[in-house]
PDB file of N, CA and C in Angstrom:
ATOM      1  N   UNK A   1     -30.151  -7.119  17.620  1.00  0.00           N
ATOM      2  CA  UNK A   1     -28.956  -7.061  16.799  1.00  0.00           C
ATOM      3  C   UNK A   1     -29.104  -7.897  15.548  1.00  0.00           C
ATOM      4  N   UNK A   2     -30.237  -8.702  15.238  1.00  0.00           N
ATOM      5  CA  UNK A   2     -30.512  -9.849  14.585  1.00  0.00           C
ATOM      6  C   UNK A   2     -30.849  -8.876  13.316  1.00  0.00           C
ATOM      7  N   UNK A   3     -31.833  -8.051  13.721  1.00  0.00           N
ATOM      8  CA  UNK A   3     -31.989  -7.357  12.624  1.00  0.00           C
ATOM      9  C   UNK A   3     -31.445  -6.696  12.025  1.00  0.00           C
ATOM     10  N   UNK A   4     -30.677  -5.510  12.478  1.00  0.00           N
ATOM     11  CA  UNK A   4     -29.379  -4.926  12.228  1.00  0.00           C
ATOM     12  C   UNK A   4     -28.745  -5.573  11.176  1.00  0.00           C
ATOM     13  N   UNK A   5     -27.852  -6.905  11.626  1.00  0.00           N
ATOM     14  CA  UNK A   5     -27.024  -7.155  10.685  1.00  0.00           C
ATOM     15  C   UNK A   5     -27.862  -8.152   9.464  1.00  0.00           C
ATOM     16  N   UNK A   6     -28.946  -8.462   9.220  1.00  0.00           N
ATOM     17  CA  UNK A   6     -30.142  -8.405   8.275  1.00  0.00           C
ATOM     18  C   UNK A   6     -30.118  -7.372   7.766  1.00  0.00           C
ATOM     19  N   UNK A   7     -30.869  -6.300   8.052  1.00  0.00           N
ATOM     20  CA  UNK A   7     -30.730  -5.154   7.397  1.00  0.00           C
ATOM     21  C   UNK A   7     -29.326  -4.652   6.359  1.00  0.00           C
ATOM     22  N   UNK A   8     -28.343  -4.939   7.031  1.00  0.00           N
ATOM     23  CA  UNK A   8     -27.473  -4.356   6.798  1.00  0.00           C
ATOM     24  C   UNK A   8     -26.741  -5.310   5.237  1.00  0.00           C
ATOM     25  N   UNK A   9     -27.461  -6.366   5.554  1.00  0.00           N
ATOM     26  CA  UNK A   9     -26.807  -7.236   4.226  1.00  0.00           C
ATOM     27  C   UNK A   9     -27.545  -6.819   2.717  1.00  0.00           C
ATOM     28  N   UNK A  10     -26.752  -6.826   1.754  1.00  0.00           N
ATOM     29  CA  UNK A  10     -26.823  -6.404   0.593  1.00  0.00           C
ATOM     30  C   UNK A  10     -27.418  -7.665   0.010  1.00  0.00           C
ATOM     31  N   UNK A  11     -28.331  -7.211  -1.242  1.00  0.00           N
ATOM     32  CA  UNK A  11     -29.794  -7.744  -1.830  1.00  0.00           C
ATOM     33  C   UNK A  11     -29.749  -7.695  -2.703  1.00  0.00           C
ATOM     34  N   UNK A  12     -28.869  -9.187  -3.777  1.00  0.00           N
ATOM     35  CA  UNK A  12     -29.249  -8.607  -4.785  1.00  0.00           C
ATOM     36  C   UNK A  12     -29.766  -8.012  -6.023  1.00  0.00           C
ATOM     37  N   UNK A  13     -29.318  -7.488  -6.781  1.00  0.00           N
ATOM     38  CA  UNK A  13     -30.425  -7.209  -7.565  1.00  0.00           C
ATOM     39  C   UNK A  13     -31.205  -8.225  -8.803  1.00  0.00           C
ATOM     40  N   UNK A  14     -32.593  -7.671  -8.750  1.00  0.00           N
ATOM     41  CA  UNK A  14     -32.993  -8.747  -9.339  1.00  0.00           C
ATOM     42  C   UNK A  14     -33.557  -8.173 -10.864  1.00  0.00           C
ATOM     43  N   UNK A  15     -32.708  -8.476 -11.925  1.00  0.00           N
ATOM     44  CA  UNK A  15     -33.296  -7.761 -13.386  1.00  0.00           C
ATOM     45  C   UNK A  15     -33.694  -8.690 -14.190  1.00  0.00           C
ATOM     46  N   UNK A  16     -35.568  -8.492 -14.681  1.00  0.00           N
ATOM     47  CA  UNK A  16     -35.953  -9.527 -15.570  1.00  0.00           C
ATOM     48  C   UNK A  16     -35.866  -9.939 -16.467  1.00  0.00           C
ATOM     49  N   UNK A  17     -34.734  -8.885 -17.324  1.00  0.00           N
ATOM     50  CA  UNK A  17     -33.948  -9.516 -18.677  1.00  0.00           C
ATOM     51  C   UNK A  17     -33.104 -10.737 -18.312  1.00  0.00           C
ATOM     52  N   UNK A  18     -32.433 -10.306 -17.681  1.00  0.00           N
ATOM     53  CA  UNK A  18     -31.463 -11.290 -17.679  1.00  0.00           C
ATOM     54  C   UNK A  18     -32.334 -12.746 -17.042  1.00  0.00           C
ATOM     55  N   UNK A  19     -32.856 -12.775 -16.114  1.00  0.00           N
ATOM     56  CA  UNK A  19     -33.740 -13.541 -15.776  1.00  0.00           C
ATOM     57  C   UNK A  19     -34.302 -14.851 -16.823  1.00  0.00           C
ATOM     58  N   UNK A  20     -35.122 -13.888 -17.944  1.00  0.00           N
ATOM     59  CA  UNK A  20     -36.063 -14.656 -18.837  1.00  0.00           C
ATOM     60  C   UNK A  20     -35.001 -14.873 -20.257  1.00  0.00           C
ATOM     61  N   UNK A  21     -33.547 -14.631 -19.990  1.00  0.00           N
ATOM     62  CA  UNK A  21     -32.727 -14.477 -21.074  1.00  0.00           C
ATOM     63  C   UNK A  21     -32.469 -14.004 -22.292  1.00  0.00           C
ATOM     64  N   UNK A  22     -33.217 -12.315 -21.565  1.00  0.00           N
ATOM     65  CA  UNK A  22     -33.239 -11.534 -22.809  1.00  0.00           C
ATOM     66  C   UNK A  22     -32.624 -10.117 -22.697  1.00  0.00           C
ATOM     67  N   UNK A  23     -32.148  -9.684 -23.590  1.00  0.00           N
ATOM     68  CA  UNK A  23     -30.989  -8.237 -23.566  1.00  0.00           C
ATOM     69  C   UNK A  23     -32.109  -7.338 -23.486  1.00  0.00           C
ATOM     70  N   UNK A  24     -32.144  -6.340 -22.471  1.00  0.00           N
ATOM     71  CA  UNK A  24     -32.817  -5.378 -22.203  1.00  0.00           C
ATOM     72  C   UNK A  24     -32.590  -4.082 -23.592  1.00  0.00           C
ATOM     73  N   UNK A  25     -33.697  -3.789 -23.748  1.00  0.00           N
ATOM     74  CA  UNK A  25     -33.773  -2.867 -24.651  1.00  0.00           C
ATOM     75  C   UNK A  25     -33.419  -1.165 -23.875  1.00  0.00           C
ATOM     76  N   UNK A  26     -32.462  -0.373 -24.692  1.00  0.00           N
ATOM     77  CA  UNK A  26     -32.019   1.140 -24.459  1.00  0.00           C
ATOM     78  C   UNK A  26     -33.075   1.744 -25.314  1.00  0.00           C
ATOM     79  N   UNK A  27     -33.628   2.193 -24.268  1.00  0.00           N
ATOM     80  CA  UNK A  27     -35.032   3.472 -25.380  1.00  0.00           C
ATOM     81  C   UNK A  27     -33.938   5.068 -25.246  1.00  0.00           C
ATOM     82  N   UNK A  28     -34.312   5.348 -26.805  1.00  0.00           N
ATOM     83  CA  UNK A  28     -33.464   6.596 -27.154  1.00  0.00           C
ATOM     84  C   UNK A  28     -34.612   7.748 -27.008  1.00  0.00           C
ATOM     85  N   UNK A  29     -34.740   8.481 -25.887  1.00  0.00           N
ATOM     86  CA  UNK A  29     -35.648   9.471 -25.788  1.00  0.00           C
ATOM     87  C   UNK A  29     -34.752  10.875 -25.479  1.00  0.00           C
ATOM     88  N   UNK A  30     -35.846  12.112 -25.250  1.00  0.00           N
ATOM     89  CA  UNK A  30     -35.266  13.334 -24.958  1.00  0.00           C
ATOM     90  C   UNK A  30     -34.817  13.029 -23.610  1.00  0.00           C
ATOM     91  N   UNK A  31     -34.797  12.584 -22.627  1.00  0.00           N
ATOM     92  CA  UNK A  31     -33.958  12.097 -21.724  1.00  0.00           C
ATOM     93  C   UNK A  31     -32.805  11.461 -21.564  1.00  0.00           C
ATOM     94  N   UNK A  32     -32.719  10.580 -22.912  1.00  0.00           N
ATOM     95  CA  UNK A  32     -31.116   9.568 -22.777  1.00  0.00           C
ATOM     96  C   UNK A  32     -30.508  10.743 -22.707  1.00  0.00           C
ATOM     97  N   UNK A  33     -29.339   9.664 -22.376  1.00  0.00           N
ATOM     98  CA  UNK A  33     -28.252  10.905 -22.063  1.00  0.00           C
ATOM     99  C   UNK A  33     -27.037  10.324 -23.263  1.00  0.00           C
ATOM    100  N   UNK A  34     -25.739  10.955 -23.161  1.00  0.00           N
ATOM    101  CA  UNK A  34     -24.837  11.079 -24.369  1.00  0.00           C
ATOM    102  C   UNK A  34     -24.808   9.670 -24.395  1.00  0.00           C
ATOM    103  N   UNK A  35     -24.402   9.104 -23.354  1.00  0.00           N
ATOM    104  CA  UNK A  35     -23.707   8.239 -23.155  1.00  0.00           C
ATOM    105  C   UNK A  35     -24.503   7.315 -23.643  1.00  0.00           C
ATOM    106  N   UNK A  36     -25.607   7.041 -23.069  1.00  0.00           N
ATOM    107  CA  UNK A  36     -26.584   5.969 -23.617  1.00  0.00           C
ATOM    108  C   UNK A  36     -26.724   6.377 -25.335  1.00  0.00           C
ATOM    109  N   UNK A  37     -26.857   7.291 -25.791  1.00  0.00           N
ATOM    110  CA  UNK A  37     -26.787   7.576 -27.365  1.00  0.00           C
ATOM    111  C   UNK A  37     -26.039   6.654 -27.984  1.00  0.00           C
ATOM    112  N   UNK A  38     -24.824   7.024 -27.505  1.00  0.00           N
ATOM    113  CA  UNK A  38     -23.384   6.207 -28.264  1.00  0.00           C
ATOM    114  C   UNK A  38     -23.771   4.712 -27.813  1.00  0.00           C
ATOM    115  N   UNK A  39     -23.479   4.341 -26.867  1.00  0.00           N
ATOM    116  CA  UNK A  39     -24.273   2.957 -26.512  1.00  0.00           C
ATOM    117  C   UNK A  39     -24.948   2.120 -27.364  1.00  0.00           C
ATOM    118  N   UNK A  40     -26.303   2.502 -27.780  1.00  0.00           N
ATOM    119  CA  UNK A  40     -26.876   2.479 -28.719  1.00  0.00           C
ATOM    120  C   UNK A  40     -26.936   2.280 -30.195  1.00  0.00           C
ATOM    121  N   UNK A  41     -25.856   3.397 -30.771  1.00  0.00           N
ATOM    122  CA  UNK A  41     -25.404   3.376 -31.553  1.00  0.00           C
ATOM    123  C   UNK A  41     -24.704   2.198 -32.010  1.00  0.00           C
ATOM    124  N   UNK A  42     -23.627   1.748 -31.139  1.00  0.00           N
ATOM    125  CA  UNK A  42     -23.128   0.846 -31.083  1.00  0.00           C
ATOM    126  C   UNK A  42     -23.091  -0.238 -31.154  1.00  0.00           C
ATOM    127  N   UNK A  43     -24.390  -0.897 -30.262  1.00  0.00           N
ATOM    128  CA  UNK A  43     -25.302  -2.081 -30.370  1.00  0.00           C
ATOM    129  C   UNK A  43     -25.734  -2.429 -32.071  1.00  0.00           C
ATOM    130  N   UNK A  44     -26.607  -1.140 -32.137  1.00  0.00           N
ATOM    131  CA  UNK A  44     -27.722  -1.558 -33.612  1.00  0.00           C
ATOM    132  C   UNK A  44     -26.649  -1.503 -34.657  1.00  0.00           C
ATOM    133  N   UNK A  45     -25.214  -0.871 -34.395  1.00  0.00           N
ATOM    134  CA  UNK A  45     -24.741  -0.819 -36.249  1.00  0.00           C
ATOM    135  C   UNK A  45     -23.332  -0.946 -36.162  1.00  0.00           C
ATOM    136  N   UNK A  46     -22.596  -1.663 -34.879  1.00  0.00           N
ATOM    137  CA  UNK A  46     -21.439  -1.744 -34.701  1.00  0.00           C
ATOM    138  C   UNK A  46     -20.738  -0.655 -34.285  1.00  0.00           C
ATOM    139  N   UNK A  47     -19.569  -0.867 -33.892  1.00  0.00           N
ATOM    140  CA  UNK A  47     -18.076  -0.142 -33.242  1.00  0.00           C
ATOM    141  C   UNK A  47     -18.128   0.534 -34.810  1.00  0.00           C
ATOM    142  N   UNK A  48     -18.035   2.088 -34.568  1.00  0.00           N
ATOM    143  CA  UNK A  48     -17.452   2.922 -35.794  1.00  0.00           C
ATOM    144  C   UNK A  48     -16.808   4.184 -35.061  1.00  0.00           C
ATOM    145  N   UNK A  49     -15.579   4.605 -35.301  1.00  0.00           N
ATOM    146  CA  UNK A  49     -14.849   5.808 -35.213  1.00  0.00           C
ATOM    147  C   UNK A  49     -15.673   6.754 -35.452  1.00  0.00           C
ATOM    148  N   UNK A  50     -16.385   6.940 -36.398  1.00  0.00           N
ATOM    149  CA  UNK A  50     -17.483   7.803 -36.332  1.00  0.00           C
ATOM    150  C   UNK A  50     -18.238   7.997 -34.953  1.00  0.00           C
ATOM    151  N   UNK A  51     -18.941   6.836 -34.391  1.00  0.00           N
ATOM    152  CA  UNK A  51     -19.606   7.387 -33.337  1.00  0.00           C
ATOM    153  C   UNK A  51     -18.406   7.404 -31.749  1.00  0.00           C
ATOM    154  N   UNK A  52     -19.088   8.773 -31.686  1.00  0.00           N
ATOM    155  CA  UNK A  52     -17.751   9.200 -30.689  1.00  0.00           C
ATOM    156  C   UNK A  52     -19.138  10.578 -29.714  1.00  0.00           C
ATOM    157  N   UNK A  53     -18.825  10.516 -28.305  1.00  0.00           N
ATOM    158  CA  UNK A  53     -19.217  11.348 -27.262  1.00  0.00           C
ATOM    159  C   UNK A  53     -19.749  12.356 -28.197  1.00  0.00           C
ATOM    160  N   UNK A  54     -18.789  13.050 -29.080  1.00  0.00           N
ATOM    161  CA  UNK A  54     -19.250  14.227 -29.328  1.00  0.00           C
ATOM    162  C   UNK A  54     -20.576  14.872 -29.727  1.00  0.00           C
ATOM    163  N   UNK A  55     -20.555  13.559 -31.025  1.00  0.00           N
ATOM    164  CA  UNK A  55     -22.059  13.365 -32.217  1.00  0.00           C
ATOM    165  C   UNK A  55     -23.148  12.866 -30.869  1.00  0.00           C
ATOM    166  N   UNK A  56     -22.840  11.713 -30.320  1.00  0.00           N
ATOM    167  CA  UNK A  56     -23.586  11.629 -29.477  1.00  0.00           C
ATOM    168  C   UNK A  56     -24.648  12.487 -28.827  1.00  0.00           C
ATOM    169  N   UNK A  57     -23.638  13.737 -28.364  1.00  0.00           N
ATOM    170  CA  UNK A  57     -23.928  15.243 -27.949  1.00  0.00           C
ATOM    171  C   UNK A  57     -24.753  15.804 -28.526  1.00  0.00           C
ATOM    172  N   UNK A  58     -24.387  16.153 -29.731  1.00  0.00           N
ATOM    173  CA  UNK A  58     -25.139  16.799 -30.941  1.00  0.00           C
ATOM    174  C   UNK A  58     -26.015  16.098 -31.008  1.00  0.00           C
ATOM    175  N   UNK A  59     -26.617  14.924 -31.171  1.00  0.00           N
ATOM    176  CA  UNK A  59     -27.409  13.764 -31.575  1.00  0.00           C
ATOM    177  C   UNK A  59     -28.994  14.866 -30.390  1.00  0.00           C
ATOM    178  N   UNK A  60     -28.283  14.582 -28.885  1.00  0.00           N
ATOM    179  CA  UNK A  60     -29.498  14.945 -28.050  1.00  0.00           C
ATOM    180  C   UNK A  60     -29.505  16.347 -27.939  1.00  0.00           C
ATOM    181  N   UNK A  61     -28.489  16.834 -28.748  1.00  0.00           N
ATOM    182  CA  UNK A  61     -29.188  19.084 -28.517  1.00  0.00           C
ATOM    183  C   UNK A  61     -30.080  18.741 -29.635  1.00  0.00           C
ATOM    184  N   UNK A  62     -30.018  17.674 -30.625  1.00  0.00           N
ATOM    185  CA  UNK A  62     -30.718  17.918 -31.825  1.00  0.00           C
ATOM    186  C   UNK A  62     -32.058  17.321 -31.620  1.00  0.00           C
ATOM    187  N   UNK A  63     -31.888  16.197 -30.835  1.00  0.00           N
ATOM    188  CA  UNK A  63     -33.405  15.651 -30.476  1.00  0.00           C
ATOM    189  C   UNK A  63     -34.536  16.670 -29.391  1.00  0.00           C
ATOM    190  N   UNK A  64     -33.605  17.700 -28.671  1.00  0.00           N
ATOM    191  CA  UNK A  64     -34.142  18.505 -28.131  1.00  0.00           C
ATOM    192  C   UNK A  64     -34.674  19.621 -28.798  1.00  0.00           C
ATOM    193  N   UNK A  65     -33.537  20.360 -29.711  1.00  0.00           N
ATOM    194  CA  UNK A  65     -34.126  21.429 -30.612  1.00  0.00           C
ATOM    195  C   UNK A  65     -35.587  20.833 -31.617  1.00  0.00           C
ATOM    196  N   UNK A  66     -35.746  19.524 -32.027  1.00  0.00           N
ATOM    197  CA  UNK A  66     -36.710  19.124 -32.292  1.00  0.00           C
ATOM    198  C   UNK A  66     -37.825  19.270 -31.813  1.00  0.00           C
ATOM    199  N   UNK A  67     -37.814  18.610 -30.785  1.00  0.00           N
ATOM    200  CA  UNK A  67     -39.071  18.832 -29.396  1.00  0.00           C
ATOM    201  C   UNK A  67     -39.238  20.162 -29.297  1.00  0.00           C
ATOM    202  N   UNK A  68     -38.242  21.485 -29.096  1.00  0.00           N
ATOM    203  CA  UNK A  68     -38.663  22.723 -28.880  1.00  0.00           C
ATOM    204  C   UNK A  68     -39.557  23.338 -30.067  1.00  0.00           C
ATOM    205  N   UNK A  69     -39.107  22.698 -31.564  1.00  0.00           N
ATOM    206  CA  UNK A  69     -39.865  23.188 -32.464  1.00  0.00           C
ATOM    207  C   UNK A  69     -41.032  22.313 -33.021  1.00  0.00           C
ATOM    208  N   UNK A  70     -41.870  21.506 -31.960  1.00  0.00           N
ATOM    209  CA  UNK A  70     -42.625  20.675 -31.926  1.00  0.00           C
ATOM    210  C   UNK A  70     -42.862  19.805 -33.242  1.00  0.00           C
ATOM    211  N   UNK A  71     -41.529  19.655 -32.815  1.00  0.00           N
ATOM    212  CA  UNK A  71     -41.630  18.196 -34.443  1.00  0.00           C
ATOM    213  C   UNK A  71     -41.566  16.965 -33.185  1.00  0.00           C
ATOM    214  N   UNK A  72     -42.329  15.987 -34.180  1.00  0.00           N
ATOM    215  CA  UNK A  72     -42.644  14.775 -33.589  1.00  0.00           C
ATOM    216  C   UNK A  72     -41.346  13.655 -33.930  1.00  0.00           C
ATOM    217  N   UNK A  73     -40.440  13.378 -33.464  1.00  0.00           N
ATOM    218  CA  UNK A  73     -39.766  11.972 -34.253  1.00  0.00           C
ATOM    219  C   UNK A  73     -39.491  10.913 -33.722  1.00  0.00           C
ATOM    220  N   UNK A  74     -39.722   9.935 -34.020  1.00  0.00           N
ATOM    221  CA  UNK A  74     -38.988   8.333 -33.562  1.00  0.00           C
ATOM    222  C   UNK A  74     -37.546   8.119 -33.663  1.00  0.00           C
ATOM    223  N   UNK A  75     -37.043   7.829 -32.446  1.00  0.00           N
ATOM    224  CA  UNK A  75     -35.301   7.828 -32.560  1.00  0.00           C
ATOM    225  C   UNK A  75     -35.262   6.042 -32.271  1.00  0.00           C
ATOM    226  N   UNK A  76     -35.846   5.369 -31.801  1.00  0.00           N
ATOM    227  CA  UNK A  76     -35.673   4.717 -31.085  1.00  0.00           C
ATOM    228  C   UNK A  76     -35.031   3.520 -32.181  1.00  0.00           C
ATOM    229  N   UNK A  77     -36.305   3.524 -32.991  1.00  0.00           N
ATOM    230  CA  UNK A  77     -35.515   2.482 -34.699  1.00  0.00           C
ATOM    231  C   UNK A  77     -34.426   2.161 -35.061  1.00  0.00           C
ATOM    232  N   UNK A  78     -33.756   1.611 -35.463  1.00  0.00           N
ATOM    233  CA  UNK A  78     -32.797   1.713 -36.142  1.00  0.00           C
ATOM    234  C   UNK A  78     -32.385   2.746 -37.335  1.00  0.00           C
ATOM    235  N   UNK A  79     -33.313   2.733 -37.818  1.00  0.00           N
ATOM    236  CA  UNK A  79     -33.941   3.502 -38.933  1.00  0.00           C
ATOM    237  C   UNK A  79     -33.784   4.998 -38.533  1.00  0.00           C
ATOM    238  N   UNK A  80     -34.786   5.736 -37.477  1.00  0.00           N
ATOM    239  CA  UNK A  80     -34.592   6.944 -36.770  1.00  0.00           C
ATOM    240  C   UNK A  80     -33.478   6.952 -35.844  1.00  0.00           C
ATOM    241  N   UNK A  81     -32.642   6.464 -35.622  1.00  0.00           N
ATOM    242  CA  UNK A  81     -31.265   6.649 -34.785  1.00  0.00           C
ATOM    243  C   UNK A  81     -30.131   6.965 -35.590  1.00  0.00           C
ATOM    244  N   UNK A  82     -30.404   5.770 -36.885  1.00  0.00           N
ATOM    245  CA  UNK A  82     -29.551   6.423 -38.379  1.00  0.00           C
ATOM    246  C   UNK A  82     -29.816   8.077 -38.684  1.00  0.00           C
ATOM    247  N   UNK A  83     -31.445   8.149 -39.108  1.00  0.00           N
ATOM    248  CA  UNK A  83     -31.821   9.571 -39.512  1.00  0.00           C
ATOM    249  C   UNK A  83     -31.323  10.453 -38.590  1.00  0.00           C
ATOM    250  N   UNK A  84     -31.573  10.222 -37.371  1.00  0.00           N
ATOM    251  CA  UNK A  84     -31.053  11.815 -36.168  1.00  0.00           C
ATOM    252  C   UNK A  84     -29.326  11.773 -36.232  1.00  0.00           C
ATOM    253  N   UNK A  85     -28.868  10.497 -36.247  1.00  0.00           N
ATOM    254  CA  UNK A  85     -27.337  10.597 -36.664  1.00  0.00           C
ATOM    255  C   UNK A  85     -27.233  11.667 -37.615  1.00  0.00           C
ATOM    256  N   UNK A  86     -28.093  11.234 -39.362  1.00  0.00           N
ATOM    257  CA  UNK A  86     -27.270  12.116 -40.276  1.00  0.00           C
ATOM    258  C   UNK A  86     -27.366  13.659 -40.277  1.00  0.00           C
ATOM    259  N   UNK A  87     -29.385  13.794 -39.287  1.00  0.00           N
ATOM    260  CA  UNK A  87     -29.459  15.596 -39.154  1.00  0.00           C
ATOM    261  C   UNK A  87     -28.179  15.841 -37.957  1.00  0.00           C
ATOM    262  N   UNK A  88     -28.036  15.142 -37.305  1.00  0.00           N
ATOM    263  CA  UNK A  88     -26.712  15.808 -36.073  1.00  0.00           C
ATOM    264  C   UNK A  88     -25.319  16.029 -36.922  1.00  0.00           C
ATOM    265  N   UNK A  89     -25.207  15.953 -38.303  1.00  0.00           N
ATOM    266  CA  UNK A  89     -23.820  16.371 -38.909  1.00  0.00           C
ATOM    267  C   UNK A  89     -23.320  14.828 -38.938  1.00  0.00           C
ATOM    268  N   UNK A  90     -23.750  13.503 -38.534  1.00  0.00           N
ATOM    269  CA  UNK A  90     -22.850  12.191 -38.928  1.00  0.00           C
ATOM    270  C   UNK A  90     -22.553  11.998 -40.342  1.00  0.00           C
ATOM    271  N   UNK A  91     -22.010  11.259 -40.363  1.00  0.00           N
ATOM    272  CA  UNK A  91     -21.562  11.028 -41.903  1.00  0.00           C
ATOM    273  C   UNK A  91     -22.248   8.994 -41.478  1.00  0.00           C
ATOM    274  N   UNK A  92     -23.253   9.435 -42.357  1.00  0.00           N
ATOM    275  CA  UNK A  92     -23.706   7.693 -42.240  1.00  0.00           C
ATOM    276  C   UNK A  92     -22.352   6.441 -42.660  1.00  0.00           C
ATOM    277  N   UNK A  93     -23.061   5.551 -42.101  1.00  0.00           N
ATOM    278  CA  UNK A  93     -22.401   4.253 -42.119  1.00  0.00           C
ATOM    279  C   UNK A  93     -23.511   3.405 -43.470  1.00  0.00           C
ATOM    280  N   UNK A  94     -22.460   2.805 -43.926  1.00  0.00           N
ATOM    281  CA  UNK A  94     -23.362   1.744 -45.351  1.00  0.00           C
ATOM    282  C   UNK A  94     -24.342   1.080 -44.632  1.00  0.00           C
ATOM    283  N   UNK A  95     -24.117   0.489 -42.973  1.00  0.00           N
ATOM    284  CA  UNK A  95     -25.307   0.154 -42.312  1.00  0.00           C
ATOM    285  C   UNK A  95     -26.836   0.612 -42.534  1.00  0.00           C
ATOM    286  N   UNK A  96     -26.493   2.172 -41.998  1.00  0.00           N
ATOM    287  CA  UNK A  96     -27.283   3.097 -41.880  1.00  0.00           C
ATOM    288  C   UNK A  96     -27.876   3.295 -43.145  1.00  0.00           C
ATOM    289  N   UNK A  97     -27.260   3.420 -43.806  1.00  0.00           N
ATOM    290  CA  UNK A  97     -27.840   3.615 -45.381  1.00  0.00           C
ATOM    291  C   UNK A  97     -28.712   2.475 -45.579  1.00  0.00           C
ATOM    292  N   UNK A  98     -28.557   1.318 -45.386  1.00  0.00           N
ATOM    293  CA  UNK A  98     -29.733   0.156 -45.832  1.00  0.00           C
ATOM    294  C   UNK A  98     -30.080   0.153 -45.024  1.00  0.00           C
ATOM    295  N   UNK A  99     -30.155   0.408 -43.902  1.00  0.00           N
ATOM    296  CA  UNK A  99     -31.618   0.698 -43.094  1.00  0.00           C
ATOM    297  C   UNK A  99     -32.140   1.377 -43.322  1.00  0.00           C
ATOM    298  N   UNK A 100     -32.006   2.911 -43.556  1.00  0.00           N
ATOM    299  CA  UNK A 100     -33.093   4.135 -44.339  1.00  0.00           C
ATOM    300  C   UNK A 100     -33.609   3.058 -45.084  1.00  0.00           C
ATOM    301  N   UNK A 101     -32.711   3.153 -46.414  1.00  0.00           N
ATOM    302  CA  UNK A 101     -33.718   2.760 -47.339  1.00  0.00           C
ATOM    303  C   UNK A 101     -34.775   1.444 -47.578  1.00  0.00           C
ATOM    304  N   UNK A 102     -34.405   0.775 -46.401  1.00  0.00           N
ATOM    305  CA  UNK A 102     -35.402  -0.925 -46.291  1.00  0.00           C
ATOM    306  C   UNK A 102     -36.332  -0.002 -45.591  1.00  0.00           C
ATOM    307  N   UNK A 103     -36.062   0.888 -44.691  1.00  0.00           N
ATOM    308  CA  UNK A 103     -37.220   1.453 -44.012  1.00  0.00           C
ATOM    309  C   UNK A 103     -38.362   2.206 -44.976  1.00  0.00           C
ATOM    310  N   UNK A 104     -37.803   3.047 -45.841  1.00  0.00           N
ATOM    311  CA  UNK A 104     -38.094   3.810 -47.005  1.00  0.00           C
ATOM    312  C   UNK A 104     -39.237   2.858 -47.945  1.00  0.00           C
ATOM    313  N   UNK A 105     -38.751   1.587 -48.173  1.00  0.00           N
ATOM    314  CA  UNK A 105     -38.967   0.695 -48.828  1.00  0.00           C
ATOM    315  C   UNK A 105     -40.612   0.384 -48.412  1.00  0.00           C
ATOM    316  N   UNK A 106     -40.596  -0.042 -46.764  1.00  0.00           N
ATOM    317  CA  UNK A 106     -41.150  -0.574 -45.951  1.00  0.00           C
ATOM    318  C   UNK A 106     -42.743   0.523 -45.825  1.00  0.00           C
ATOM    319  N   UNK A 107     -42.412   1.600 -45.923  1.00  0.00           N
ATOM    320  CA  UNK A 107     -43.161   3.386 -45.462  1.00  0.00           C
ATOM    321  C   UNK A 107     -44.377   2.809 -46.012  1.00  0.00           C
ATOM    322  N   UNK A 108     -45.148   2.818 -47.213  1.00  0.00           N
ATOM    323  CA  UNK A 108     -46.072   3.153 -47.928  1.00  0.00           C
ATOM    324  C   UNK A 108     -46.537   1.845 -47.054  1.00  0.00           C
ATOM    325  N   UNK A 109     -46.291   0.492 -46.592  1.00  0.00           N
ATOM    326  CA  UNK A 109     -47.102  -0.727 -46.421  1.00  0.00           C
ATOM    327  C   UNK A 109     -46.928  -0.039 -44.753  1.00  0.00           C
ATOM    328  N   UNK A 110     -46.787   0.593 -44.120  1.00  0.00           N
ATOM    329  CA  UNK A 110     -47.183   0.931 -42.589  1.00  0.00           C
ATOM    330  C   UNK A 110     -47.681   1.838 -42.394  1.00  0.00           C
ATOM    331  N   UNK A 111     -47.648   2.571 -43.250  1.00  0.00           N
ATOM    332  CA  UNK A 111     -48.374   4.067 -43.874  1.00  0.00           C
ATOM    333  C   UNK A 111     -50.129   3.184 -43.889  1.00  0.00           C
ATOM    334  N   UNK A 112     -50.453   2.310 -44.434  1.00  0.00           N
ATOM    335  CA  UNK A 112     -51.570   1.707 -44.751  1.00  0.00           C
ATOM    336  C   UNK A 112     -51.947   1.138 -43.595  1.00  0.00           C
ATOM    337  N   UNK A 113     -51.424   0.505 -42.890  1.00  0.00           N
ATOM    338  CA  UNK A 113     -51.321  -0.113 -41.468  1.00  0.00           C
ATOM    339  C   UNK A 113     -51.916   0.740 -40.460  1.00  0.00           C
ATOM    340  N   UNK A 114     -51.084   2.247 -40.403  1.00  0.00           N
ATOM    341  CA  UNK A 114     -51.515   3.119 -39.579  1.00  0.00           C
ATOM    342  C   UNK A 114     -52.879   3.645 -39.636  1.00  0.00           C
ATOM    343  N   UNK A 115     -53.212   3.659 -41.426  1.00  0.00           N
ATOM    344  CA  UNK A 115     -54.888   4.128 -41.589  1.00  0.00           C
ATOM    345  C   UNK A 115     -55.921   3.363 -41.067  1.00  0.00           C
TER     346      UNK A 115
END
């Protein structure tokens, strides 16, 4: 019976962010789901009325129709989470906008990096 009620006791969980005192990172892939989208959103560029379930939605038919037409893209950035926002129909945030363009800025010196 020793074991039993051992067994039966709840364990709990053990997550190494929080652990080493660090905020776990949300990877934005063809798998997230809406919810994690908006999430996301949220984190990197603040609470906006703009981001709402819906765009969210649109955000991953659009990251999917991508993949079907074998385009390659990075969502995960700040930078590419802005960009798939504005192809999903968003109306950018001034956030978003200086991130493109610091990213924009940034292109040609990682462009060199990558060679």
């Amino acid at each position: 019976q020793m074991a039993e009620s051992q067994a039966s006791a709840e364990v709990p969980e053990f997550n190494l962010s929080e652990f080493l005192g660090l905020t776990s990172e949300m990877r934005i892939t063809t798998i997230a789901s809406p919810e994690m989208i908006l999430t996301k959103l949220i984190r990197v560029f603040g609470d906006d009325q703009r981001f709402t379930l819906s765009i969210a939605e649109d955000m991953k038919n659009e990251m999917l129709s991508n993949m079907g037409a074998g385009r390659k893209e990075e969502y995960n950035s700040p930078s590419g989470l802005a960009m798939l926002f504005d192809q999903s129909g968003g109306k950018i945030t001034p956030a978003m906008a200086e991130t493109i363009i610091s990213a924009k800025k940034n292109s040609p010196y990682i462009d060199v990096l990558i060679e």
